[in-house]
C-alpha atoms as a PDB file:
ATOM      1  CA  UNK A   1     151.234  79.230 123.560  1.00  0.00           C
ATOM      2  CA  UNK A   2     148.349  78.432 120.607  1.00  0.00           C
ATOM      3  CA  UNK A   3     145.888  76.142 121.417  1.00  0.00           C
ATOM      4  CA  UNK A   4     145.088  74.520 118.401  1.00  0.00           C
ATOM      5  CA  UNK A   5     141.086  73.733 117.717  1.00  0.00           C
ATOM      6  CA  UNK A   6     139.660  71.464 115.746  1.00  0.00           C
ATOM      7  CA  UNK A   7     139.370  73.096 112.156  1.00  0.00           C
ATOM      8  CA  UNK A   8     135.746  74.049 110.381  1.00  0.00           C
ATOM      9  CA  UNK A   9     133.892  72.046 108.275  1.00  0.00           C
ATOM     10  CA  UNK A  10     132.813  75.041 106.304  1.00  0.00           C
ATOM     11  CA  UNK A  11     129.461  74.413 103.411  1.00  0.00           C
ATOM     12  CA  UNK A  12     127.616  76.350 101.051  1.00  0.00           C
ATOM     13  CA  UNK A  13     125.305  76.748 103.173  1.00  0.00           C
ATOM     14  CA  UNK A  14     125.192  78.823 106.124  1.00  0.00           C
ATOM     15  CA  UNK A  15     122.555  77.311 108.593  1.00  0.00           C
ATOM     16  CA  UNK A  16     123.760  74.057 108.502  1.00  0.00           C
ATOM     17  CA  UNK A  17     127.288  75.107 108.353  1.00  0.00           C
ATOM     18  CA  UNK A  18     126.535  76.362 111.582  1.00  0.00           C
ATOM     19  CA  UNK A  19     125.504  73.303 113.136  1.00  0.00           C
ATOM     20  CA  UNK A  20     128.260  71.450 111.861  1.00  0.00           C
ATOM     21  CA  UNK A  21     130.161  73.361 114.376  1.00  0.00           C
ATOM     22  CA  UNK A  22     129.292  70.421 116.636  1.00  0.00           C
ATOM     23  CA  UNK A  23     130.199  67.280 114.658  1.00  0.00           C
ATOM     24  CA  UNK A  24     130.318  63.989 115.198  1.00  0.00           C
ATOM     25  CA  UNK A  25     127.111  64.353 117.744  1.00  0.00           C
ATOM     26  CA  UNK A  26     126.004  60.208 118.187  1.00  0.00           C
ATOM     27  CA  UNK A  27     129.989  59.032 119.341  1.00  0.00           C
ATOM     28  CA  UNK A  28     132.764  61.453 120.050  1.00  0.00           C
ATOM     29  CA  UNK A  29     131.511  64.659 119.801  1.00  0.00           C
ATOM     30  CA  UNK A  30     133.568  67.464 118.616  1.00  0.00           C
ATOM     31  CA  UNK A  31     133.380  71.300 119.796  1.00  0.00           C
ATOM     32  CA  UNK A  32     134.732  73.695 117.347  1.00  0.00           C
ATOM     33  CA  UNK A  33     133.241  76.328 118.814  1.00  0.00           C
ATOM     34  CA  UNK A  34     134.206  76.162 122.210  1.00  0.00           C
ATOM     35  CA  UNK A  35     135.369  79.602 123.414  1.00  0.00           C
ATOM     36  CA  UNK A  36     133.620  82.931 122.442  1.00  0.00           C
ATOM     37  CA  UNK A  37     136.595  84.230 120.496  1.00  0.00           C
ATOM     38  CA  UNK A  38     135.914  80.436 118.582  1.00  0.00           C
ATOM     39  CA  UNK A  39     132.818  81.974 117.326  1.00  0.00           C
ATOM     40  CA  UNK A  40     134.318  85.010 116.541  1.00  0.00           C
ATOM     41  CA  UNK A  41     136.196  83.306 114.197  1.00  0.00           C
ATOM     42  CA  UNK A  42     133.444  81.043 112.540  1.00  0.00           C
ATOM     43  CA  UNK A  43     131.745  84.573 112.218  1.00  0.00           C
ATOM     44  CA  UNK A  44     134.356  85.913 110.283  1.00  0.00           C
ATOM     45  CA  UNK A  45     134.965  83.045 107.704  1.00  0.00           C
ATOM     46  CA  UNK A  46     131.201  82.798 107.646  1.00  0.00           C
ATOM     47  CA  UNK A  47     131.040  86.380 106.327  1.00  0.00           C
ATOM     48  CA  UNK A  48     129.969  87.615 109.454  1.00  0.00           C
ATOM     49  CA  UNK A  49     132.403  89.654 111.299  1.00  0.00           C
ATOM     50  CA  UNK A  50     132.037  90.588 114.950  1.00  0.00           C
ATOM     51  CA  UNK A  51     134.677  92.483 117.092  1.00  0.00           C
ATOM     52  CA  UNK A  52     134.151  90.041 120.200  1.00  0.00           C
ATOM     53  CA  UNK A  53     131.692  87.916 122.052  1.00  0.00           C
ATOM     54  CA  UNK A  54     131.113  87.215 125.650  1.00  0.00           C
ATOM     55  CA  UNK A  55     130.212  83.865 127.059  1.00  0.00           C
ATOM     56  CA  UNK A  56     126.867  84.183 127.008  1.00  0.00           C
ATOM     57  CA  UNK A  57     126.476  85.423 123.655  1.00  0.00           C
ATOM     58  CA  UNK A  58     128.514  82.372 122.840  1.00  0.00           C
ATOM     59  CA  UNK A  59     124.927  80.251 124.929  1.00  0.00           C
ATOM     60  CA  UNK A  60     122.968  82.157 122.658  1.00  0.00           C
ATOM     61  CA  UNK A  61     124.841  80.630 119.258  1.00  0.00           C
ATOM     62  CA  UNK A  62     125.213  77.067 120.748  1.00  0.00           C
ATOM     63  CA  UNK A  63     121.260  77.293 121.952  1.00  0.00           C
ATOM     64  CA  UNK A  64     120.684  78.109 118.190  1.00  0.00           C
ATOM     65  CA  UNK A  65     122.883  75.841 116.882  1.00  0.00           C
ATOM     66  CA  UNK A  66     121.560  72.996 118.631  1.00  0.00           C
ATOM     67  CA  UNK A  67     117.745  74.355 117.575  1.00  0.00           C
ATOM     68  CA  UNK A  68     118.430  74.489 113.940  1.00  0.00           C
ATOM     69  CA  UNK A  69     120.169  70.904 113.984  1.00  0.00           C
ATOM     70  CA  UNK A  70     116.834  69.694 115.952  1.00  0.00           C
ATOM     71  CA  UNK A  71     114.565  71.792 113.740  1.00  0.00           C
ATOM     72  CA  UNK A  72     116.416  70.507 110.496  1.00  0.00           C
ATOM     73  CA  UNK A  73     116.838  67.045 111.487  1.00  0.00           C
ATOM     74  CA  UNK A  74     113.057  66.669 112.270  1.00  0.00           C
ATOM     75  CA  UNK A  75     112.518  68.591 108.507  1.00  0.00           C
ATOM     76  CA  UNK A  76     114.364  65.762 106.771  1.00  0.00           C
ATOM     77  CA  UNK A  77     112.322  63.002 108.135  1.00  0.00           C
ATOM     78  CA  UNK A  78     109.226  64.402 107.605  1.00  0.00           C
ATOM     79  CA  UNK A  79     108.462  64.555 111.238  1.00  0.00           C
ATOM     80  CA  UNK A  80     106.811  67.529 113.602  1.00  0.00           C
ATOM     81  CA  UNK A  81     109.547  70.429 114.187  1.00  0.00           C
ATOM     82  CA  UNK A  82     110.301  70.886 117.809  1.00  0.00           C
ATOM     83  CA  UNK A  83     107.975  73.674 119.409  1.00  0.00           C
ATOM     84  CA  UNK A  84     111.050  74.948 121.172  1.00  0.00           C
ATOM     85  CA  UNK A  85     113.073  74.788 118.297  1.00  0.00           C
ATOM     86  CA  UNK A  86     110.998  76.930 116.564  1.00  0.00           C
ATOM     87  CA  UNK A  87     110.860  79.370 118.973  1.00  0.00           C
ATOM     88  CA  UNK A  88     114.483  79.540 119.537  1.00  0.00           C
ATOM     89  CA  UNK A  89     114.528  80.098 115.296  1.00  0.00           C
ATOM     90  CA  UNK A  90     111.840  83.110 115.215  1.00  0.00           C
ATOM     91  CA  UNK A  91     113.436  84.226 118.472  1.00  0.00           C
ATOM     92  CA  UNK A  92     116.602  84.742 117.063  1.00  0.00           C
ATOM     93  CA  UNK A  93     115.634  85.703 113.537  1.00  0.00           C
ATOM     94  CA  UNK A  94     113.831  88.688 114.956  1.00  0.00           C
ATOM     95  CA  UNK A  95     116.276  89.858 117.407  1.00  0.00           C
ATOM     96  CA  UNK A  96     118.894  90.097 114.643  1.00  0.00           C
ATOM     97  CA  UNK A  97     119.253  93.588 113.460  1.00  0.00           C
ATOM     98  CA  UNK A  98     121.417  92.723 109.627  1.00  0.00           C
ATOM     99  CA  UNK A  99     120.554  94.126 106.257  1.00  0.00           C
ATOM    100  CA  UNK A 100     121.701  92.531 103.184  1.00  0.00           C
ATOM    101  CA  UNK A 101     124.177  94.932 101.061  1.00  0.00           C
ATOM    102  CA  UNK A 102     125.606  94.296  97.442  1.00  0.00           C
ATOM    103  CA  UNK A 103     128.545  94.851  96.624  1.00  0.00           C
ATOM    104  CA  UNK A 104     129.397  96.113  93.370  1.00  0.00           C
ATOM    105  CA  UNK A 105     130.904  92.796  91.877  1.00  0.00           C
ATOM    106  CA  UNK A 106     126.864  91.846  92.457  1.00  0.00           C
ATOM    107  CA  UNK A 107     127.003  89.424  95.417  1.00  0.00           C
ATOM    108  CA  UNK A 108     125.684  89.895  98.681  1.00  0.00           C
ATOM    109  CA  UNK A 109     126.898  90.323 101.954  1.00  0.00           C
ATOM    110  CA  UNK A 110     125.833  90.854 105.006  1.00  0.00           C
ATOM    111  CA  UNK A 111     125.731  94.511 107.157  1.00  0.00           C
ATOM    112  CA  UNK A 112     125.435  93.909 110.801  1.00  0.00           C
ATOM    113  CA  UNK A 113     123.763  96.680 113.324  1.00  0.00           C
ATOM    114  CA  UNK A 114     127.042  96.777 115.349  1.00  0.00           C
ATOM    115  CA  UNK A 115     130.575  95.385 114.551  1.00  0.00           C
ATOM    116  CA  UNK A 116     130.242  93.938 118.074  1.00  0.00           C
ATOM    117  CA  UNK A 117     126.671  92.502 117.878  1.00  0.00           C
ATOM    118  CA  UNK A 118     126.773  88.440 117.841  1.00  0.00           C
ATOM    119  CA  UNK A 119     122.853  88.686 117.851  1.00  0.00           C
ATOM    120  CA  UNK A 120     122.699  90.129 114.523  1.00  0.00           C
ATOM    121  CA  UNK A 121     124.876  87.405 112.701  1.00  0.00           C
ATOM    122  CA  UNK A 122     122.795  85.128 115.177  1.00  0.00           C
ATOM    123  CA  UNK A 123     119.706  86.699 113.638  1.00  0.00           C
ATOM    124  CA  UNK A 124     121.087  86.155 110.028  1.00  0.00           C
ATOM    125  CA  UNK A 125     122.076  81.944 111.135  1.00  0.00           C
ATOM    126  CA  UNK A 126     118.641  81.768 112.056  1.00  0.00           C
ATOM    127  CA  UNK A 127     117.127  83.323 108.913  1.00  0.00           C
ATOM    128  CA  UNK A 128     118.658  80.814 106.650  1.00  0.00           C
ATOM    129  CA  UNK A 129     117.627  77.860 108.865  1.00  0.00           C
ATOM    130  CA  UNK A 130     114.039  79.236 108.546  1.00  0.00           C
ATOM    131  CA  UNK A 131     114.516  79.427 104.878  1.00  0.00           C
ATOM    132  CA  UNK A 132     115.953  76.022 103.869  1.00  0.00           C
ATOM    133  CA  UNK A 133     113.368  74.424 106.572  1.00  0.00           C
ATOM    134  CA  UNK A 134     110.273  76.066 105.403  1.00  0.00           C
ATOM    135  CA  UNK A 135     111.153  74.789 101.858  1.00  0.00           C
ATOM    136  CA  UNK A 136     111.922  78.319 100.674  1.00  0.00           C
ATOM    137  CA  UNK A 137     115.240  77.412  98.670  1.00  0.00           C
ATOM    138  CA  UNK A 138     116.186  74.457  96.095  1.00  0.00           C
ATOM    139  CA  UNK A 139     117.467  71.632  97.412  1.00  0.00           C
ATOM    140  CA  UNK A 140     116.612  68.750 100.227  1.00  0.00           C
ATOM    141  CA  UNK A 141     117.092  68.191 103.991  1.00  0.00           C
ATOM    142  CA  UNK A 142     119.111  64.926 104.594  1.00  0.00           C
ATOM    143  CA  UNK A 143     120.743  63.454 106.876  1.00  0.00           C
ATOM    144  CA  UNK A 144     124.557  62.721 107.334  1.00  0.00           C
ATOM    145  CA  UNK A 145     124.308  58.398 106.478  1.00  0.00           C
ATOM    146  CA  UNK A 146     127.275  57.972 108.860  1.00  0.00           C
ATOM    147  CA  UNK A 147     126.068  56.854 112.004  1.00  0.00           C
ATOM    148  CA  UNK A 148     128.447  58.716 114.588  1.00  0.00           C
ATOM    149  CA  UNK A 149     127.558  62.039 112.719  1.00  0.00           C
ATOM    150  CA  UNK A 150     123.745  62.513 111.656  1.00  0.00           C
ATOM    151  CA  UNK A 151     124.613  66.404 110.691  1.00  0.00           C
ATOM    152  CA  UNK A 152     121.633  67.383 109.065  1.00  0.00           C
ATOM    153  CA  UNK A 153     123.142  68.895 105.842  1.00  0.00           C
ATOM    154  CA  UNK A 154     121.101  70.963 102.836  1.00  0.00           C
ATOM    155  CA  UNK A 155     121.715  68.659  99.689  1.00  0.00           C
ATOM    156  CA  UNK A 156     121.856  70.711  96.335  1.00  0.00           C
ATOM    157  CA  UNK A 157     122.541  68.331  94.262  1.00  0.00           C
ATOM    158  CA  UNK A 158     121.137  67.614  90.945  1.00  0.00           C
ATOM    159  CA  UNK A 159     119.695  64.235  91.814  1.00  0.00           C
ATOM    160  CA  UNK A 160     119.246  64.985  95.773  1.00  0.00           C
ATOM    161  CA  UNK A 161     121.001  61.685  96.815  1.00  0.00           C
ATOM    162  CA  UNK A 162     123.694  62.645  98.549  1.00  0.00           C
ATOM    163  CA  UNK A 163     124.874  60.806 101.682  1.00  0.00           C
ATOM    164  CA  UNK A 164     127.150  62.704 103.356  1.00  0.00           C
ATOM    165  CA  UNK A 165     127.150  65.993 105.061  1.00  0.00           C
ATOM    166  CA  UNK A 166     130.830  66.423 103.991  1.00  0.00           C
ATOM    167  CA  UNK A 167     132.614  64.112 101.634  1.00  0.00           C
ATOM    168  CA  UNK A 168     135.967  64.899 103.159  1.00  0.00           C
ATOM    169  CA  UNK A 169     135.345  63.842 106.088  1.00  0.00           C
ATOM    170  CA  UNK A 170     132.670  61.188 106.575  1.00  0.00           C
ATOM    171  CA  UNK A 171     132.135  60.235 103.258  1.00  0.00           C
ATOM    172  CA  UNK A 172     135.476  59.270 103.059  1.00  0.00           C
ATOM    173  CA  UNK A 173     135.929  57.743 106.353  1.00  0.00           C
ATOM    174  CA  UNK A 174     133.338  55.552 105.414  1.00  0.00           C
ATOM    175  CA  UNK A 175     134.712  54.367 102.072  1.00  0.00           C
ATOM    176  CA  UNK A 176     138.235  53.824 103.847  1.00  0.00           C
ATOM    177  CA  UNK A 177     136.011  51.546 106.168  1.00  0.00           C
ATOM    178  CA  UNK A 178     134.412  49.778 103.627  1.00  0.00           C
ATOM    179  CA  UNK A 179     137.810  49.640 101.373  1.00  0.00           C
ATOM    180  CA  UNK A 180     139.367  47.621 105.082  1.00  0.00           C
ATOM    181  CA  UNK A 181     136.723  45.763 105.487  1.00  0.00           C
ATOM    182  CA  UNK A 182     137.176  44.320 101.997  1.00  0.00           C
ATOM    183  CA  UNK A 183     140.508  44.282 102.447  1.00  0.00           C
ATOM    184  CA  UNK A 184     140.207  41.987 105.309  1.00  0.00           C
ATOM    185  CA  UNK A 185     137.663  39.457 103.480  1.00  0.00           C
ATOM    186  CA  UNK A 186     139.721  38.937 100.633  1.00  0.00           C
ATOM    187  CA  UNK A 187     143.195  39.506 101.357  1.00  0.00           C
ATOM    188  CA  UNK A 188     144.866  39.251  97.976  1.00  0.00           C
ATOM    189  CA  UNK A 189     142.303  41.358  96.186  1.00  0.00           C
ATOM    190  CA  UNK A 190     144.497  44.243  96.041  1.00  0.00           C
ATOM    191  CA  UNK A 191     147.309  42.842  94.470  1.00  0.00           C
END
């Protein structure tokens, strides 16, 4: 028997993609990373493809994870980063043992040390983080405007005013809430 998980919510960008893998953090949180072979997975769709992971390589991504949300988060409000965070960033960045390859249709991927070695895709989450929270890349920390999730997302757009870390999802469970709650104050509106 399967047992279904909850699916990604996969961005354009990889760091905060990464911490989306715990959603919903301020009411109930989901885990869809729960079990090493979990991460495995997000891994592979991420462009990052391990063999396997134990459980404590699977501490070591959710310690990150939970680093670059805190590291991020305190980014986009202009606040002092975490010392810990940022030790748990550098940390990782340098243990990671990747070098970036392209290919011949001129993107880039990444070439891990080992085709078993979570570190090294660890090391590569944790080079993006530093990237987008040092300022290095276009676009703006934010944070999710939905007050369950507060996912600290990287907003690319061209006026930098988005809302939402993912439209799908709590952008639009927010306009269905608003839609209802209109619905409710003027009952004939819709007809």
């Amino acid at each position: 028997m399967r047992i279904e998980f909850p699916e990604f919510r996969l961005g354009n960008v990889l760091a905060t993609s990464f911490t989306g893998t715990l959603s919903e953090r301020h009411g109930d949180a989901v885990e869809r990373i729960p079990t090493p072979r979990r991460l495995v997975d997000w891994l592979v769709v991420s462009g990052l493809a391990v063999d396997s992971c134990t459980p404590a390589q699977l501490e070591l991504a959710r310690e990150l994870r939970e680093s670059i949300h805190a590291a991020a988060t305190a980014a986009a409000i202009r606040d002092v980063l975490p010392a810990s965070a940022v030790e748990v960033l550098n940390h990782r960045s340098a243990d990671g043992k990747a070098a970036a390859i392209l290919t011949p249709e001129g993107t880039r991927r990444w070439q891990l040390g080992s085709a078993s070695r979570v570190e090294d895709a660890l090391g590569v989450i944790a080079a993006d983080a530093i990237s987008i929270i040092a300022g290095e890349r276009d676009g703006k920390l934010a944070l999710c405007a939905s007050t369950t999730c507060q996912a600290a997302f990287f907003d690319t757009s061209q006026s930098r005013t988005r809302k939402w870390c993912d439209m799908n999802t709590c952008g639009n469970r927010q306009k269905k809430a608003r839609f209802l709650a209109n619905q409710r104050k003027n009952p004939g509106s819709a007809e």
